[in-house]
C-alpha atoms as a PDB file:
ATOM      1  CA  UNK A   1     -26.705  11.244   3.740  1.00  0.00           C
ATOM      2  CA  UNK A   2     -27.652   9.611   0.134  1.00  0.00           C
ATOM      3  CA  UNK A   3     -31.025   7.633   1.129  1.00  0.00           C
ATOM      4  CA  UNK A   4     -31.868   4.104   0.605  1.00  0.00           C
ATOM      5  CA  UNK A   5     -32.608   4.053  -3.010  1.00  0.00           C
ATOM      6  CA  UNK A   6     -30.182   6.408  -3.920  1.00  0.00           C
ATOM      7  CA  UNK A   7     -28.119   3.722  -5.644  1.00  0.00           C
ATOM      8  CA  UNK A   8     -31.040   1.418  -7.555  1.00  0.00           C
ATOM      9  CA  UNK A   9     -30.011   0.570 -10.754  1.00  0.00           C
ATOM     10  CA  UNK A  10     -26.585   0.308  -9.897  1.00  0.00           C
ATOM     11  CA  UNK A  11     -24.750  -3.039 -10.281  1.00  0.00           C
ATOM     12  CA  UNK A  12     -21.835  -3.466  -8.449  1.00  0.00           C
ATOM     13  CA  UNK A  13     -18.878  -5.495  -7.941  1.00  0.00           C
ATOM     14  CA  UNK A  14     -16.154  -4.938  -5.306  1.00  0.00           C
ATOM     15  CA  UNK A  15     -12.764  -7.014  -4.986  1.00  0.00           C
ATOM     16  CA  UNK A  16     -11.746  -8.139  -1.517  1.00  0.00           C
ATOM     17  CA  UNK A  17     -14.881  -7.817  -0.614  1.00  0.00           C
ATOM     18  CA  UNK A  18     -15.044 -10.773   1.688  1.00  0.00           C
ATOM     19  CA  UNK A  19     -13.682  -8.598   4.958  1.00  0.00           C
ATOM     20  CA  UNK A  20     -12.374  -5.349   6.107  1.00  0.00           C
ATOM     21  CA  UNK A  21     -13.087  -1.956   3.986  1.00  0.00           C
ATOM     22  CA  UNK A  22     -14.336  -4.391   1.237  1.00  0.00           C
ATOM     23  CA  UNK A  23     -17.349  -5.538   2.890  1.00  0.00           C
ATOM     24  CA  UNK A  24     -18.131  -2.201   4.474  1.00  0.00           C
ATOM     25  CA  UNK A  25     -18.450  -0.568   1.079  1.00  0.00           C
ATOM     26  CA  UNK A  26     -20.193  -3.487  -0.208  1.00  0.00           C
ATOM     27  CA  UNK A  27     -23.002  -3.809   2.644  1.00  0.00           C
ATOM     28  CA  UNK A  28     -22.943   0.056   1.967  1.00  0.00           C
ATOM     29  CA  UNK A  29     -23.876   0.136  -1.710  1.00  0.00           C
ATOM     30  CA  UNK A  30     -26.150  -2.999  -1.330  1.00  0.00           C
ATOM     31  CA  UNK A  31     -27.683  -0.705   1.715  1.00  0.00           C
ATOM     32  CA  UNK A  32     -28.486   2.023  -0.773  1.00  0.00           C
ATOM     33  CA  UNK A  33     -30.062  -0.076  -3.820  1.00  0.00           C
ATOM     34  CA  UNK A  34     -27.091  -1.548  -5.759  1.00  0.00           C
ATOM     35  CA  UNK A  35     -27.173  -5.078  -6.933  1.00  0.00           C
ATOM     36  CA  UNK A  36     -23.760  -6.234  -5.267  1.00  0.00           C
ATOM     37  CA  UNK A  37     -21.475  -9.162  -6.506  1.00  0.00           C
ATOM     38  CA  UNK A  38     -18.065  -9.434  -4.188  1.00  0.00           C
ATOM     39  CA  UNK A  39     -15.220 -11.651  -5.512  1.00  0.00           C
ATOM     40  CA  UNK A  40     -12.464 -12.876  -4.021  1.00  0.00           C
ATOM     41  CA  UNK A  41      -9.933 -15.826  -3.405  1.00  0.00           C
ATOM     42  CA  UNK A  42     -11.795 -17.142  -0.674  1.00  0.00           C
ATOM     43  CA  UNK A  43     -15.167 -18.752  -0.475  1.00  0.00           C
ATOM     44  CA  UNK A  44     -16.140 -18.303   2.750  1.00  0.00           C
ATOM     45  CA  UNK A  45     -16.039 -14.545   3.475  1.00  0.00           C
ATOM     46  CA  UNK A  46     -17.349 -13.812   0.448  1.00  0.00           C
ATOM     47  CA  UNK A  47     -20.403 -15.834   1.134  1.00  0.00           C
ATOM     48  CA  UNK A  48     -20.350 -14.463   4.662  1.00  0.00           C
ATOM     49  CA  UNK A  49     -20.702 -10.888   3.176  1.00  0.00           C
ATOM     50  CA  UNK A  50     -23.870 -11.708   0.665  1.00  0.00           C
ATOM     51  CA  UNK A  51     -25.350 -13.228   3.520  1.00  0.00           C
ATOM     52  CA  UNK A  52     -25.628  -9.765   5.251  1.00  0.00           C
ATOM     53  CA  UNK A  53     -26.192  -7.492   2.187  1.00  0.00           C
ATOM     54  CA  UNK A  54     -29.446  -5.652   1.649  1.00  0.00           C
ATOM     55  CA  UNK A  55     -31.279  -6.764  -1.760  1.00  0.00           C
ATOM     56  CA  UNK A  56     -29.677  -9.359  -4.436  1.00  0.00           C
ATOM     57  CA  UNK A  57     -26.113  -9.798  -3.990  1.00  0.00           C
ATOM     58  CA  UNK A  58     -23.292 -12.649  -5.380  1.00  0.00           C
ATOM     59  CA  UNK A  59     -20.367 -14.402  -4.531  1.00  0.00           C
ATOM     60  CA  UNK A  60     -17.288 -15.316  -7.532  1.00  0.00           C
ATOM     61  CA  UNK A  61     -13.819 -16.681  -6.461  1.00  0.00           C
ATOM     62  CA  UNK A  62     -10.969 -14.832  -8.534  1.00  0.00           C
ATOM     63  CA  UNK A  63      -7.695 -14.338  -8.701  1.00  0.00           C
ATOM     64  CA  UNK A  64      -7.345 -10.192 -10.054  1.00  0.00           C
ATOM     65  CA  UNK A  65      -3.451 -11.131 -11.263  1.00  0.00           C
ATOM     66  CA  UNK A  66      -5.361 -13.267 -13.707  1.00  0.00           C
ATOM     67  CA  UNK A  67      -6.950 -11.827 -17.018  1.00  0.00           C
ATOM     68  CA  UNK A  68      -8.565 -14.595 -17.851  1.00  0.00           C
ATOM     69  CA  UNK A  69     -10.113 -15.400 -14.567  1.00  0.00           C
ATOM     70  CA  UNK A  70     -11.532 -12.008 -14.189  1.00  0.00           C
ATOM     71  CA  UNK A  71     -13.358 -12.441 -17.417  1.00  0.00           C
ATOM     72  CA  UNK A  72     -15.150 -15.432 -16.376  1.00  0.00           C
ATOM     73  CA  UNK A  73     -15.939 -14.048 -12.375  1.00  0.00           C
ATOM     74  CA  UNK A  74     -17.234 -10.644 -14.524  1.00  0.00           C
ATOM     75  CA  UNK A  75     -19.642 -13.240 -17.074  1.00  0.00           C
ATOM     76  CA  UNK A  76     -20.551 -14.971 -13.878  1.00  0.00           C
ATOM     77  CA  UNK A  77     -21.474 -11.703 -11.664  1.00  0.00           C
ATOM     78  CA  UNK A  78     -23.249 -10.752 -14.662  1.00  0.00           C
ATOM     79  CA  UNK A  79     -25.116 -13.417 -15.057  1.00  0.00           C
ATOM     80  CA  UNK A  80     -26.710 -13.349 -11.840  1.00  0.00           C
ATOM     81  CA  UNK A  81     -27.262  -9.400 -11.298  1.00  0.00           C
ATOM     82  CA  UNK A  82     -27.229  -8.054 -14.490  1.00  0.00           C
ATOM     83  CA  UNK A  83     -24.602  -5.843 -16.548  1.00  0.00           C
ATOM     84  CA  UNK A  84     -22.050  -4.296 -13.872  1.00  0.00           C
ATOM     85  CA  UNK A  85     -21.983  -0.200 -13.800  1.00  0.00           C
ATOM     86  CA  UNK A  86     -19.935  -0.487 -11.332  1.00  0.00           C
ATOM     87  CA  UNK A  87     -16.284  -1.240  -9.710  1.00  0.00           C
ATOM     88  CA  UNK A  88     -14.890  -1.001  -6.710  1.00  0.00           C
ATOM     89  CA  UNK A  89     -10.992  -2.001  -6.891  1.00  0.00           C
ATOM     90  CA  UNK A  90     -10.080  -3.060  -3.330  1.00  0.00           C
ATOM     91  CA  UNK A  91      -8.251  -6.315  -3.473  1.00  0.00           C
ATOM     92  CA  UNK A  92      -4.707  -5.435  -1.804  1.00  0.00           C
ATOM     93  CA  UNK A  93      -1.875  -7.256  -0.787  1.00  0.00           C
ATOM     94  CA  UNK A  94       1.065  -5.791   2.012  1.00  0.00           C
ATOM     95  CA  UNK A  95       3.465  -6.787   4.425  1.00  0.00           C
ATOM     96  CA  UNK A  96       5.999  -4.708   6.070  1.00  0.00           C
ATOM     97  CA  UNK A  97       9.439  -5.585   4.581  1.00  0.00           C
ATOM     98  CA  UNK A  98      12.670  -2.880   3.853  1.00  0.00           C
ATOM     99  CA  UNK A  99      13.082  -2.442   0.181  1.00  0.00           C
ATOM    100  CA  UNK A 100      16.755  -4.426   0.369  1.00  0.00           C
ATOM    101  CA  UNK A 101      14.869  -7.249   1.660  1.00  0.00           C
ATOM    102  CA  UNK A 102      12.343  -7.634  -0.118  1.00  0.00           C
ATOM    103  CA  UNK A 103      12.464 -10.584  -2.807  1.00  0.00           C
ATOM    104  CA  UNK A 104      11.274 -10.496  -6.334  1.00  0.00           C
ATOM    105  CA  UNK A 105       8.476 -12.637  -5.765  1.00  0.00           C
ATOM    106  CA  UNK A 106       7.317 -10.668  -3.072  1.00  0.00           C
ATOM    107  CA  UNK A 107       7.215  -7.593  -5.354  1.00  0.00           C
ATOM    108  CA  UNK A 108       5.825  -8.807  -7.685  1.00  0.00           C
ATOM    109  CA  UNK A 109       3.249 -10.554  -5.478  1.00  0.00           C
ATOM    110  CA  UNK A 110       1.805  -7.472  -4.463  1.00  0.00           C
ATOM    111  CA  UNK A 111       2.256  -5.069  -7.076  1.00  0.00           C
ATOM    112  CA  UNK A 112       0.457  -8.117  -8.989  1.00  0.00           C
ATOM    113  CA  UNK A 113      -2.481  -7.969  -6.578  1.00  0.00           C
ATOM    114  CA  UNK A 114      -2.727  -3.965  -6.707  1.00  0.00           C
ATOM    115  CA  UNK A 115      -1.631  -2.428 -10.051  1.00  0.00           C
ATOM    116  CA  UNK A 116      -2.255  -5.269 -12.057  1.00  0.00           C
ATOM    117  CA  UNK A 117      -4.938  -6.411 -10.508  1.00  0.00           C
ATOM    118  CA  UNK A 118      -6.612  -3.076 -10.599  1.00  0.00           C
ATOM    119  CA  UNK A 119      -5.984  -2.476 -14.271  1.00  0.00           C
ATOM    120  CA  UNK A 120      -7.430  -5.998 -15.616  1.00  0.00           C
ATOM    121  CA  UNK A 121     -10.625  -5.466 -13.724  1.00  0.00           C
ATOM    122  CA  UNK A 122     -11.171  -1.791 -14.637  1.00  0.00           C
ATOM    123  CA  UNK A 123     -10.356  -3.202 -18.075  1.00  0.00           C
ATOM    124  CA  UNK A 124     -12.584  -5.501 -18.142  1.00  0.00           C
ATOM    125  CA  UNK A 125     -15.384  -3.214 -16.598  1.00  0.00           C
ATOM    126  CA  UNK A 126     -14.416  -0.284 -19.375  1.00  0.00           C
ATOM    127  CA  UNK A 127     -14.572  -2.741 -22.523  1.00  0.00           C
ATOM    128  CA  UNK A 128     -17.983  -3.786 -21.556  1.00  0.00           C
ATOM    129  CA  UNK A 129     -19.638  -0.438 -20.892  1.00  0.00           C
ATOM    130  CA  UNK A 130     -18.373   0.327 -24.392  1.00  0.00           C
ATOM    131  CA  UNK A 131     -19.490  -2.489 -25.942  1.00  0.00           C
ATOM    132  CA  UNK A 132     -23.234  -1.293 -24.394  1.00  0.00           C
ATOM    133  CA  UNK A 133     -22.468   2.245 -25.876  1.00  0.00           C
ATOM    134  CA  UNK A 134     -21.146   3.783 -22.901  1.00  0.00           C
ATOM    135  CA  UNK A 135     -23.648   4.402 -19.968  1.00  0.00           C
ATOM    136  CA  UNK A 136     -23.363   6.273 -16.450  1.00  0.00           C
ATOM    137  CA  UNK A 137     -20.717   3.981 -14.701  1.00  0.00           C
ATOM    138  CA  UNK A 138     -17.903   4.650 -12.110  1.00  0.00           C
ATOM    139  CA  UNK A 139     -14.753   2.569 -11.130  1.00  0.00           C
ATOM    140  CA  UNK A 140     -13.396   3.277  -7.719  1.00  0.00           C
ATOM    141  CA  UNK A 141      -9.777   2.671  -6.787  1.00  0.00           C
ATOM    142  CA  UNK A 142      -8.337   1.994  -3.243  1.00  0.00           C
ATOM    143  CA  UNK A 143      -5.242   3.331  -2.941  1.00  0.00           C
ATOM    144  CA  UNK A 144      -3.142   5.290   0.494  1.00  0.00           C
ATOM    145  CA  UNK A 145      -1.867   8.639   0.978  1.00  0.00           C
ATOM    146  CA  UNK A 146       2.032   6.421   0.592  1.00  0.00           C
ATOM    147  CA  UNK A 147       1.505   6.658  -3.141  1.00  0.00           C
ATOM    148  CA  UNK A 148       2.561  10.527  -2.845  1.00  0.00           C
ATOM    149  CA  UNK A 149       4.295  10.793   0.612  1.00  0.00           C
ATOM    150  CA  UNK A 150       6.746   7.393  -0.191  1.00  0.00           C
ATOM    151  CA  UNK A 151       5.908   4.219   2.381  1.00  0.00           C
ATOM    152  CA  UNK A 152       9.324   3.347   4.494  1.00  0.00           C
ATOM    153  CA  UNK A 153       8.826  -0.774   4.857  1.00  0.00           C
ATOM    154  CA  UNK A 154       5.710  -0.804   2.401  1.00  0.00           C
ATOM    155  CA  UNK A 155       8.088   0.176  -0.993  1.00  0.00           C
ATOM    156  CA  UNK A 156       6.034  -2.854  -3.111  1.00  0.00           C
ATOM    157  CA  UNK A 157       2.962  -1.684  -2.156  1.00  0.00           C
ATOM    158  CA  UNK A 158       3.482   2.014  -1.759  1.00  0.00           C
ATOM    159  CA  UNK A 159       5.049   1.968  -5.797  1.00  0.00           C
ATOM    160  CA  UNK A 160       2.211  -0.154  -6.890  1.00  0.00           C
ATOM    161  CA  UNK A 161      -0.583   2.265  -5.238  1.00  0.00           C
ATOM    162  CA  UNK A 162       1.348   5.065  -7.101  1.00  0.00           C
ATOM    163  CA  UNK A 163       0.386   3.479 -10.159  1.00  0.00           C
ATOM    164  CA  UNK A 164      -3.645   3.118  -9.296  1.00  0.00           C
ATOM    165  CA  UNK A 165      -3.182   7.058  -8.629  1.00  0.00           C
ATOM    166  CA  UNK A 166      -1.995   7.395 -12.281  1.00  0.00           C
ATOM    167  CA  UNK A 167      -3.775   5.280 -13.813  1.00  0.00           C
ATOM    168  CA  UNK A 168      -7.146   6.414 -12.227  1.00  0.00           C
ATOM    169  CA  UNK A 169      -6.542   9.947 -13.729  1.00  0.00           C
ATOM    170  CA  UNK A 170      -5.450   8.401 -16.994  1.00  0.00           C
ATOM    171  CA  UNK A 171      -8.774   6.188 -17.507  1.00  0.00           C
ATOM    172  CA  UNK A 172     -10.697   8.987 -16.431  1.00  0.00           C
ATOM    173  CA  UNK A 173      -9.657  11.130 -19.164  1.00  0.00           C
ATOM    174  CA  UNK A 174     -10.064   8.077 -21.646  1.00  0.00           C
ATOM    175  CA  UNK A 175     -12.990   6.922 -20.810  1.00  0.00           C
ATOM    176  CA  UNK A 176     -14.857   9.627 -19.903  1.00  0.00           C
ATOM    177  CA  UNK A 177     -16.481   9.609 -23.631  1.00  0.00           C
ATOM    178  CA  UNK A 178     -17.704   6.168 -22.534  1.00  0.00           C
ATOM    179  CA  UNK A 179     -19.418   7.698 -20.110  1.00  0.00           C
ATOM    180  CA  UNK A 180     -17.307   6.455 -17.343  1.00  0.00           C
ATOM    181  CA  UNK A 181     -15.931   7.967 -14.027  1.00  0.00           C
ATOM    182  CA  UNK A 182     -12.623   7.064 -12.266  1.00  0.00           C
ATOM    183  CA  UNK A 183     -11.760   8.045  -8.870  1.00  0.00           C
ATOM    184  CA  UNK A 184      -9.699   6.910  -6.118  1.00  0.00           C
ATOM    185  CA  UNK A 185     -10.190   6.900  -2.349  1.00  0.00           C
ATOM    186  CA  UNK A 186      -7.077   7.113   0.223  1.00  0.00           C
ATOM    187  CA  UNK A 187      -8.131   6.049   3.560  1.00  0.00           C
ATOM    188  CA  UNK A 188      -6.135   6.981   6.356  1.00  0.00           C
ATOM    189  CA  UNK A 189      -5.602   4.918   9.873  1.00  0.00           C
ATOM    190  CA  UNK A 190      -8.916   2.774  10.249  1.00  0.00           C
ATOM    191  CA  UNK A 191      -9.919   1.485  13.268  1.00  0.00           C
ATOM    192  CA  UNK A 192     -10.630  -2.730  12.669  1.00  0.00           C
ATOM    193  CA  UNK A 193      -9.944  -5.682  14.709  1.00  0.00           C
ATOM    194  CA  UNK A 194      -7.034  -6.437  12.262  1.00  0.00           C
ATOM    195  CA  UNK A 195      -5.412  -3.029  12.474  1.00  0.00           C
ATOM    196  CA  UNK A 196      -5.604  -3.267  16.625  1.00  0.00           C
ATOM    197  CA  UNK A 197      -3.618  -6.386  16.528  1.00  0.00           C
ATOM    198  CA  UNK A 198      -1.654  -5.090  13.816  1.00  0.00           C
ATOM    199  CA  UNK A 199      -0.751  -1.787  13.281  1.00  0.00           C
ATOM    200  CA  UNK A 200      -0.940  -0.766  17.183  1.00  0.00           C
ATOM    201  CA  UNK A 201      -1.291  -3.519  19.641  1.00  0.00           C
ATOM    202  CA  UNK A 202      -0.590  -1.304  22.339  1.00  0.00           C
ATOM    203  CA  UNK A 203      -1.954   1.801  24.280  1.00  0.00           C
ATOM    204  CA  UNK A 204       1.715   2.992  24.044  1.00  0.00           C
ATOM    205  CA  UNK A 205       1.614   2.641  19.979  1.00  0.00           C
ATOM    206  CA  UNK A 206      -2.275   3.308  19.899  1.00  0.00           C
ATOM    207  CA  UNK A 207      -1.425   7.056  21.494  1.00  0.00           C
ATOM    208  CA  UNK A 208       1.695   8.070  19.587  1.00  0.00           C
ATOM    209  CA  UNK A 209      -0.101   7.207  16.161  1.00  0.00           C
ATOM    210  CA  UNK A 210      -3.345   9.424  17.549  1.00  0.00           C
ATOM    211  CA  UNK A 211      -0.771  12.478  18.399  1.00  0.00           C
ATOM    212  CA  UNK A 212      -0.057  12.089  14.668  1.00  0.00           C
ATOM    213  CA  UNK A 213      -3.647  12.823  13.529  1.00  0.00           C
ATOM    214  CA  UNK A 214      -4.957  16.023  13.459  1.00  0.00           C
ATOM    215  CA  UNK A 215      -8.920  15.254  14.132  1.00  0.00           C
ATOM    216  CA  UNK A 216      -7.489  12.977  16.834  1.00  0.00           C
ATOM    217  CA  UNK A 217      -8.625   9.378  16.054  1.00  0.00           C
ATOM    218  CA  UNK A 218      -9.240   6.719  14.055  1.00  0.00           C
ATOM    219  CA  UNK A 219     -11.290   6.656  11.179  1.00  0.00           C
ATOM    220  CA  UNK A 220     -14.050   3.531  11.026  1.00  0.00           C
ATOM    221  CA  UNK A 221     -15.022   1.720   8.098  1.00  0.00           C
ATOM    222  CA  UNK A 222     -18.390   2.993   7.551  1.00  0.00           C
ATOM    223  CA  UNK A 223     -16.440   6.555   6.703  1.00  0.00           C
ATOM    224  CA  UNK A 224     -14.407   5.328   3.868  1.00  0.00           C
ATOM    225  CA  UNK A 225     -18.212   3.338   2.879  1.00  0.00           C
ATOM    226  CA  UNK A 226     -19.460   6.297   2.880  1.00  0.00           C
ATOM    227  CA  UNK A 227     -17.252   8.021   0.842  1.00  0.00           C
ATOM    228  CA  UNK A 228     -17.342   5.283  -1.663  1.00  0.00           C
ATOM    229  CA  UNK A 229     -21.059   5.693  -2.187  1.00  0.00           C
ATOM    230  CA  UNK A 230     -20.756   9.096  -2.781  1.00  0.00           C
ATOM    231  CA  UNK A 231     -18.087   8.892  -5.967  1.00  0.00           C
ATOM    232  CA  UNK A 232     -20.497   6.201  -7.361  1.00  0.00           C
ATOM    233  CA  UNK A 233     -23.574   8.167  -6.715  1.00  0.00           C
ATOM    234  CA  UNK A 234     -25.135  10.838  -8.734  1.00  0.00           C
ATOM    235  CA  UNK A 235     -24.040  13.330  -6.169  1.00  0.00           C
ATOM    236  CA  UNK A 236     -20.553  13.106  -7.824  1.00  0.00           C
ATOM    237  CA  UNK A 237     -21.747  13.017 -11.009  1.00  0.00           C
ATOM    238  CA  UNK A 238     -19.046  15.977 -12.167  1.00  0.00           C
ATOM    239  CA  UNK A 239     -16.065  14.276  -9.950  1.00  0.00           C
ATOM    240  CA  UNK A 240     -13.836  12.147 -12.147  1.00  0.00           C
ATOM    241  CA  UNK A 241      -9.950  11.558 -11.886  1.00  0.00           C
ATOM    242  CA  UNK A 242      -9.984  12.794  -8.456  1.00  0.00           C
ATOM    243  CA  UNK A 243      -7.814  11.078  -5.248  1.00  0.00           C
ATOM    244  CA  UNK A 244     -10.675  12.074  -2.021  1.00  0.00           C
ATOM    245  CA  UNK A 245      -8.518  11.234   1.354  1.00  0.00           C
ATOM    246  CA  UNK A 246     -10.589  10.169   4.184  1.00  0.00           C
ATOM    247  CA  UNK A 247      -7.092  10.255   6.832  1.00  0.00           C
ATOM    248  CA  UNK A 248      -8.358  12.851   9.593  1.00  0.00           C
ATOM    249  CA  UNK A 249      -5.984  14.925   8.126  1.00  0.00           C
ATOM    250  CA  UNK A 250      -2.890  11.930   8.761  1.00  0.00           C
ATOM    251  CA  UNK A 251      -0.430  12.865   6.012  1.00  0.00           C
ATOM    252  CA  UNK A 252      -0.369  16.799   6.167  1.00  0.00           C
ATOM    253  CA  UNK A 253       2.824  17.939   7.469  1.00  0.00           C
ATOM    254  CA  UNK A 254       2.461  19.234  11.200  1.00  0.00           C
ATOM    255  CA  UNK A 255       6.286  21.283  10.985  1.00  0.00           C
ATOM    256  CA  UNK A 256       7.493  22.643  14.395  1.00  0.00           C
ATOM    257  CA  UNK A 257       3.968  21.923  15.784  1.00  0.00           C
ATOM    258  CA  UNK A 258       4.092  18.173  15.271  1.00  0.00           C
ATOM    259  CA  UNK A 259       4.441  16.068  19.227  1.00  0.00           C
END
């Protein structure tokens, strides 16, 4: 386990990081030294999360569909913390919809939020490390094992998450003179209040998605935390362009075994 300081030096920012998997990995990295700054749409979370981070943390309202918004929320968070090393693209945007009913504004809603979205702020983070003469700093993308597989009812989200996948390996080759690492993380089925009303509101659906698992159960958020402070830590300081899926196994293919 990296230790408490592993991570000084580091600053930080994560999008969506008012809730879910977005707070967890920012409480994480604020846990282990980093200067954290978590933006947003909403006020509230956001200033709900900085309340419980460890060390000097900040709050910006965004929207990531808008250049010119991120710009300003980046000036702001560095303002406060100092010059960001790092990125964690989590902002997301899903519903469950089939692909023939699904209207253009919801596309482009969500692959706004996640592919665009994701390439403005890493962007922005890239132009600015450059600008310093490139420097040890990491961008981590949040993406799902649906970007390879194909997503049945999640087509918007699971095309858009596609792209992230490419275009994580593509900055990583570009701006690895910069100094700059680019991986992605896939998380699998994660146990959160949201999911449980969600995803699988019942022991009936609870138990036919944990037959589908190999390790047998959920993941919690702490695990994909964890994994995030890893690919931003020294540890994987030769780890760049890669996808690591924290899914218990989820999307292998079980064959004749498979209940």
């Amino acid at each position: 386990m990296l230790d408490k300081g592993s991570l000084a030096g580091r600053v930080a920012l994560v999008t969506g990081g008012g809730t879910g998997l977005g707070r967890a990995m920012a409480l994480e990295l604020g846990r282990l030294g980093a200067k954290v700054a978590v933006l947003g749409r909403r006020r509230g979370p956001l200033d709900e999360t900085v309340a419980e981070l460890t060390g000097d943390g900040f709050a910006v309202q965004a929207d990531v569909r808008e250049p010119g918004g991120v710009a300003a929320a980046f000036d702001a968070a560095e303002d406060a913390l100092g010059p960001l090393t790092t990125l964690v693209n989590n902002a997301a945007g899903n519903f469950l919809v089939q692909a023939e009913d699904l209207s253009p504004n919801g596309w482009r809603a969500v692959v706004g939020i996640v592919l665009d979205g994701t390439f403005h702020c890493s962007r922005e983070l890239g132009r600015r490390v450059a600008e310093r003469g490139g420097d040890n700093a990491q961008i981590v993308n949040i993406v799902a094992t649906y970007a390879w597989t194909g997503g049945p009812g999640t087509v918007h989200s699971a095309a858009a998450k596609a792209g992230v996948v490419n275009l994580t390996r593509t900055l990583a080759v570009e701006w690895a003179r910069h100094g700059i690492r680019v991986n992605a993380i896939a998380p699998g089925p994660i146990d959160t209040e949201e999911t449980r009303a969600r995803l699988w509101p019942t022991d009936e659906i609870r138990e036919h998605l944990l037959r589908r698992i190999p390790l047998g159960r959920f993941g919690g958020e702490e695990e994909i935390a964890h994994a995030c402070a890893y690919l931003v830590s020294d540890y994987a300081g030769y780890v760049t362009g890669g996808v690591l899926t924290v899914d218990g196994g989820a999307w292998l293919e079980q064959g004749m075994f498979r209940s």
